[in-house]
C-alpha atoms as a PDB file:
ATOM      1  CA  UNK A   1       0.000   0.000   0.000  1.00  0.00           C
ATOM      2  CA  UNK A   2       0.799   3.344   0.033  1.00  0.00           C
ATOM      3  CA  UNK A   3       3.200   4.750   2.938  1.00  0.00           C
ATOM      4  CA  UNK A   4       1.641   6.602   5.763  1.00  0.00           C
ATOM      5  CA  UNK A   5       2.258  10.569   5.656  1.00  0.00           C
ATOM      6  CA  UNK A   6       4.147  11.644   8.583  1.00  0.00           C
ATOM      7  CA  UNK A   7       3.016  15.095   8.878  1.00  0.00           C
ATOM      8  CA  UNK A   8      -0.517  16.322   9.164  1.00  0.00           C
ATOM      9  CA  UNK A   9      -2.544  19.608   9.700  1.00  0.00           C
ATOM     10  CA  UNK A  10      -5.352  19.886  11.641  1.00  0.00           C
ATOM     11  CA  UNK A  11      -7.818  21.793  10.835  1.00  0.00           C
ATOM     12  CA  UNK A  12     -10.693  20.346  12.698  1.00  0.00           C
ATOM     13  CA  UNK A  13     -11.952  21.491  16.171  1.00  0.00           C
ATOM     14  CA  UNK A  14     -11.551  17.951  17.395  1.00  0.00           C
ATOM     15  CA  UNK A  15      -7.852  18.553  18.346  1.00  0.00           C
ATOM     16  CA  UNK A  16      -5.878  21.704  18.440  1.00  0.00           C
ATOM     17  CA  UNK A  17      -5.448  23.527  15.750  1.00  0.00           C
ATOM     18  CA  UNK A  18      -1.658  22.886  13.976  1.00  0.00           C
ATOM     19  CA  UNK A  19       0.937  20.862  12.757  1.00  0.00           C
ATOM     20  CA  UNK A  20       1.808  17.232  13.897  1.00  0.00           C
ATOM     21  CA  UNK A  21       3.744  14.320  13.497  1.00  0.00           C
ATOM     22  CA  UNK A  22       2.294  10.525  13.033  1.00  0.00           C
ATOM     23  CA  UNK A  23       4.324   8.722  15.483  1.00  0.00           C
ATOM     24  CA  UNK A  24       4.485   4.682  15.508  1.00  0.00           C
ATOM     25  CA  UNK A  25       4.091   2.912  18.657  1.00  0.00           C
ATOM     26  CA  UNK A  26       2.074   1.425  21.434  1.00  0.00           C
ATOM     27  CA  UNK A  27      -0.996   3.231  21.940  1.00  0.00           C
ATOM     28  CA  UNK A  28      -2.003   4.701  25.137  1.00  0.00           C
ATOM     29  CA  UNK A  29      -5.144   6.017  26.771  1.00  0.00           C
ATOM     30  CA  UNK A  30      -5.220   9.496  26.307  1.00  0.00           C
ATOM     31  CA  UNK A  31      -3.052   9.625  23.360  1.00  0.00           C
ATOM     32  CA  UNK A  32      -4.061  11.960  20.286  1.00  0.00           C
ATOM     33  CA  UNK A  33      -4.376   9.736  17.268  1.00  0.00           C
ATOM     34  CA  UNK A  34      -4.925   9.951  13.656  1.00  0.00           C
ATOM     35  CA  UNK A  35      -7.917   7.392  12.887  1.00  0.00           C
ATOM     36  CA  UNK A  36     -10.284   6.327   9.659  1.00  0.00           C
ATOM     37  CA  UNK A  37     -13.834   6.643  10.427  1.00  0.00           C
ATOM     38  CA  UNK A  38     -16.260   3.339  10.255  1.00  0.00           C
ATOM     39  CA  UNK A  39     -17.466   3.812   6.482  1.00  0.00           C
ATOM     40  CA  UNK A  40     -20.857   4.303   8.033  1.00  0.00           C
ATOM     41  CA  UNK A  41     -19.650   7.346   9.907  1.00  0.00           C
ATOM     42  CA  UNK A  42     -17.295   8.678   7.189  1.00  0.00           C
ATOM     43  CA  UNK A  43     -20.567   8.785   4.841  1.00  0.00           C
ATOM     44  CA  UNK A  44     -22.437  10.473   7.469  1.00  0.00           C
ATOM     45  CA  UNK A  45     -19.397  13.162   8.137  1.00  0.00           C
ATOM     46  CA  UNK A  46     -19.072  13.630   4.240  1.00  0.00           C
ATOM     47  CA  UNK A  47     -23.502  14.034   3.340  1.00  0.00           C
ATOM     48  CA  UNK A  48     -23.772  16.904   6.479  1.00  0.00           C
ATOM     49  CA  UNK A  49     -20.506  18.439   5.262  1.00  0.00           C
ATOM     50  CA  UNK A  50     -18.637  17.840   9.220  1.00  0.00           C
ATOM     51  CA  UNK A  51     -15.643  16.881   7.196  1.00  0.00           C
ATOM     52  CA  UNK A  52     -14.668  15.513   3.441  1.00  0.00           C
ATOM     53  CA  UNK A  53     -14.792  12.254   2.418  1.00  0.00           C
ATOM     54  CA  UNK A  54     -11.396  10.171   2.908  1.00  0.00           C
ATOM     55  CA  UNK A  55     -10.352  13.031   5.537  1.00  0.00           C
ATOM     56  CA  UNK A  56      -9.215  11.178   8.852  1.00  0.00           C
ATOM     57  CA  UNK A  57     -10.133  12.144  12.444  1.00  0.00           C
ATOM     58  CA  UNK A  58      -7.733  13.542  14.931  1.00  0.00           C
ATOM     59  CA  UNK A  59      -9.675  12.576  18.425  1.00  0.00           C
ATOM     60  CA  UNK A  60      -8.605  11.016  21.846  1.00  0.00           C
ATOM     61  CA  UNK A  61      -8.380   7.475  23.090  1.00  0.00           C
ATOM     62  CA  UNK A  62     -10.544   7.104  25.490  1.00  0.00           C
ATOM     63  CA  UNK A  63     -10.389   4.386  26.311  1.00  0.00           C
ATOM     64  CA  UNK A  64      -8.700   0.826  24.948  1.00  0.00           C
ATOM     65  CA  UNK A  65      -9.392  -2.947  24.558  1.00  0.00           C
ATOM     66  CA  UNK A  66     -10.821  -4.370  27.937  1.00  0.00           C
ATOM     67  CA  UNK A  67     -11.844  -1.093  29.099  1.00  0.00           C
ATOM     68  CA  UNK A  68     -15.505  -0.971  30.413  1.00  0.00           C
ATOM     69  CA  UNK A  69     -17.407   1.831  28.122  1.00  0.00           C
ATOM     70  CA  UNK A  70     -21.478   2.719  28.952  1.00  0.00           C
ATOM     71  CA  UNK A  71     -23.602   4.515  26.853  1.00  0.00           C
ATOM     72  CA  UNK A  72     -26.652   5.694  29.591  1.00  0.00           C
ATOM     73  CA  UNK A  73     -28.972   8.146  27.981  1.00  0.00           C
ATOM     74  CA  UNK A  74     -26.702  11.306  26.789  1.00  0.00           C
ATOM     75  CA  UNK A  75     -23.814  10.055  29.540  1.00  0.00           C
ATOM     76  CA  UNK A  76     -20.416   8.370  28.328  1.00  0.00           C
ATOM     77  CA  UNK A  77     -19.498   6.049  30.997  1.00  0.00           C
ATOM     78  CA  UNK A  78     -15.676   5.021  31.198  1.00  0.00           C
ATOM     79  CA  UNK A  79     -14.586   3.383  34.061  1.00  0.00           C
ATOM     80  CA  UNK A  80     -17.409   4.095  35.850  1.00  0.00           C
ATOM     81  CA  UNK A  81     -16.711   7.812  35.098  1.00  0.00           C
ATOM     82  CA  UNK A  82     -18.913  10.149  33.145  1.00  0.00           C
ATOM     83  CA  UNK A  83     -16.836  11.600  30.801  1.00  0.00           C
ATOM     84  CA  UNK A  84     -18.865  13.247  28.210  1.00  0.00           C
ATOM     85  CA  UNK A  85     -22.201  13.887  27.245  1.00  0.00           C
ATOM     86  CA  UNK A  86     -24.181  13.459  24.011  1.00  0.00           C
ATOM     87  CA  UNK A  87     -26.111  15.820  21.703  1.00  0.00           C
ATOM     88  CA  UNK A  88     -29.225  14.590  20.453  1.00  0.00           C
ATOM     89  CA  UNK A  89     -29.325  16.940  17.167  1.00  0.00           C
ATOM     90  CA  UNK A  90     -25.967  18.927  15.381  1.00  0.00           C
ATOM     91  CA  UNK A  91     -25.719  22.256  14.777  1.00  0.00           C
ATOM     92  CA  UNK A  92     -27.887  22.218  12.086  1.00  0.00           C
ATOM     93  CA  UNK A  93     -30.476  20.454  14.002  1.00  0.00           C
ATOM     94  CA  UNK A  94     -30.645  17.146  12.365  1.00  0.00           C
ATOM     95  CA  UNK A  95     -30.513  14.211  14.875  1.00  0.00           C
ATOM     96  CA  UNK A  96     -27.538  12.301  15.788  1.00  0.00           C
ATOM     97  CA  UNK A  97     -26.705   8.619  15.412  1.00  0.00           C
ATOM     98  CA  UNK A  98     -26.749   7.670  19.252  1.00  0.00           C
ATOM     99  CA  UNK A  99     -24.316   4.636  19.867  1.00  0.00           C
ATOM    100  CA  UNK A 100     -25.817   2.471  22.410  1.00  0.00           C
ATOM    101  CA  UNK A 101     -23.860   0.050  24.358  1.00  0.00           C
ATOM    102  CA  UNK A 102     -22.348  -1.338  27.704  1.00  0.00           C
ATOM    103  CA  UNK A 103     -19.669  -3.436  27.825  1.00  0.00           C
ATOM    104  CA  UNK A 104     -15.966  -4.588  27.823  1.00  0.00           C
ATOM    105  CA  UNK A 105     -13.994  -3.109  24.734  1.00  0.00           C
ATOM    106  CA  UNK A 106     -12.490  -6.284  22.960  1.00  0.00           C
ATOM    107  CA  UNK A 107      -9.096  -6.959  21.727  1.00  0.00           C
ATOM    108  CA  UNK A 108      -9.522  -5.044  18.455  1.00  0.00           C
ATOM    109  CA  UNK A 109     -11.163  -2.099  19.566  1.00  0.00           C
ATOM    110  CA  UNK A 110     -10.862   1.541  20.756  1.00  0.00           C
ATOM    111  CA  UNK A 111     -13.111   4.538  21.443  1.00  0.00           C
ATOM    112  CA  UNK A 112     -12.357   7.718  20.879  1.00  0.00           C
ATOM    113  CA  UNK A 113     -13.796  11.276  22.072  1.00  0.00           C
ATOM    114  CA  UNK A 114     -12.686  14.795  20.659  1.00  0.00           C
ATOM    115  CA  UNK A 115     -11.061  17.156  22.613  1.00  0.00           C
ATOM    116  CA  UNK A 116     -13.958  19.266  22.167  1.00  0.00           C
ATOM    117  CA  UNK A 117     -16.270  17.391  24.594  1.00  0.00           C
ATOM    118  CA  UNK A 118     -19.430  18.900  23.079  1.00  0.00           C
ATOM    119  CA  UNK A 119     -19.447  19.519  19.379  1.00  0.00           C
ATOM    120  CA  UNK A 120     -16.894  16.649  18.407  1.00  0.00           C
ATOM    121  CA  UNK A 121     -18.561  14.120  16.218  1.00  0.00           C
ATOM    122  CA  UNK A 122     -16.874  10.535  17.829  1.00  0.00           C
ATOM    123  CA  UNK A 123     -16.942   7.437  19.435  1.00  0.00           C
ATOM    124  CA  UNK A 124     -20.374   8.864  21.372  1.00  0.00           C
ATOM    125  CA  UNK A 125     -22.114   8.638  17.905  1.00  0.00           C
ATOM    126  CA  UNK A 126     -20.282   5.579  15.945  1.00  0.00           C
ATOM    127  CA  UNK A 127     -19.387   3.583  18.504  1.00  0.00           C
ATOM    128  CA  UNK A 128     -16.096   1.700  19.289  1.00  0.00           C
ATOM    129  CA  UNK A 129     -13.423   1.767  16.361  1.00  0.00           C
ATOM    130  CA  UNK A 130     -11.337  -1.168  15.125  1.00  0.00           C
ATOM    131  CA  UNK A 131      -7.713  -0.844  16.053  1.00  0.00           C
ATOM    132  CA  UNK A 132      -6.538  -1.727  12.435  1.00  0.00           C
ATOM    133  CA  UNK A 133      -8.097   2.237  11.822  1.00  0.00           C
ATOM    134  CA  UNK A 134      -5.331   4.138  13.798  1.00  0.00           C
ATOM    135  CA  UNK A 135      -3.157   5.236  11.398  1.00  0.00           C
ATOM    136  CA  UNK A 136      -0.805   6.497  14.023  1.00  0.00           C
ATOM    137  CA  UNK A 137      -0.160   8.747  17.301  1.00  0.00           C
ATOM    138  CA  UNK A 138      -0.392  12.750  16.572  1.00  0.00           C
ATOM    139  CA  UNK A 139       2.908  13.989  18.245  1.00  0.00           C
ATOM    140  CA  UNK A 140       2.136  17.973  18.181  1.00  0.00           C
ATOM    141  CA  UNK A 141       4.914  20.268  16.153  1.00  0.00           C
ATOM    142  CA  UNK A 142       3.068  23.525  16.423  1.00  0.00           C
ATOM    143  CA  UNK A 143      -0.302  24.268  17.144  1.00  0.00           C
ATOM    144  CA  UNK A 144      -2.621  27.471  17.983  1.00  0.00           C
END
């Protein structure tokens, strides 16, 4: 296949604003990571115009295989943590894919929230990702 870039600009409110490097390497909870959308999720992105078509997301791990993750209502429930809430409609006002779940992450999976707890369009709406769509960590160069 083709190689991975190593540099990236983010544009996206997801993640500050700026220049980063892809770094290889275990992955980490917390860690800012450049990851492929489900194709479910990049088609939705792409028809409301939240980003272009075969555009990656920068977002968060949030948490990683084995981790507990609850979807309760609008709460995301990691750990037994709330740690962010859902919208029910975008900015726009058209309603929001709701990801509904409670469970154990397993081996292949991770979920992934924006740094921009309300607005970012994530893991609260598509659900877990597969591992295989990390295309790398986001080590930051510059940013805003």
């Amino acid at each position: 296949g083709k190689p991975a870039p190593w540099l990236v600009w983010n544009a996206s409110a997801s993640a500050p604003i700026g220049l980063y490097r892809i770094a290889a390497g275990a992955l980490a909870r917390g860690d800012l990571v450049l990851v492929r959308p489900p194709e479910y999720a990049a088609y939705l992105a792409a028809e409301r115009s939240y980003l272009p078509r075969n555009v990656p997301l920068a977002k968060r791990l949030a948490a990683l295989p084995d981790d507990n993750v609850c979807a309760f209502n609008d709460a995301i429930i990691i750990g037994g943590d709330i740690v962010a809430r859902r919208l029910k409609i975008d900015a726009e006002g058209r309603p929001l894919p709701w990801w509904n779940g409670c469970r154990a992450l397993g081996d292949n999976e991770v979920f992934l929230l924006g740094s921009d707890k309300n607005r970012s369009f994530d893991s609260r709406y598509f659900g877990p990702v597969p591992t295989q769509n990390v295309i790398g960590r986001l080590v930051p160069l510059w940013t805003e």
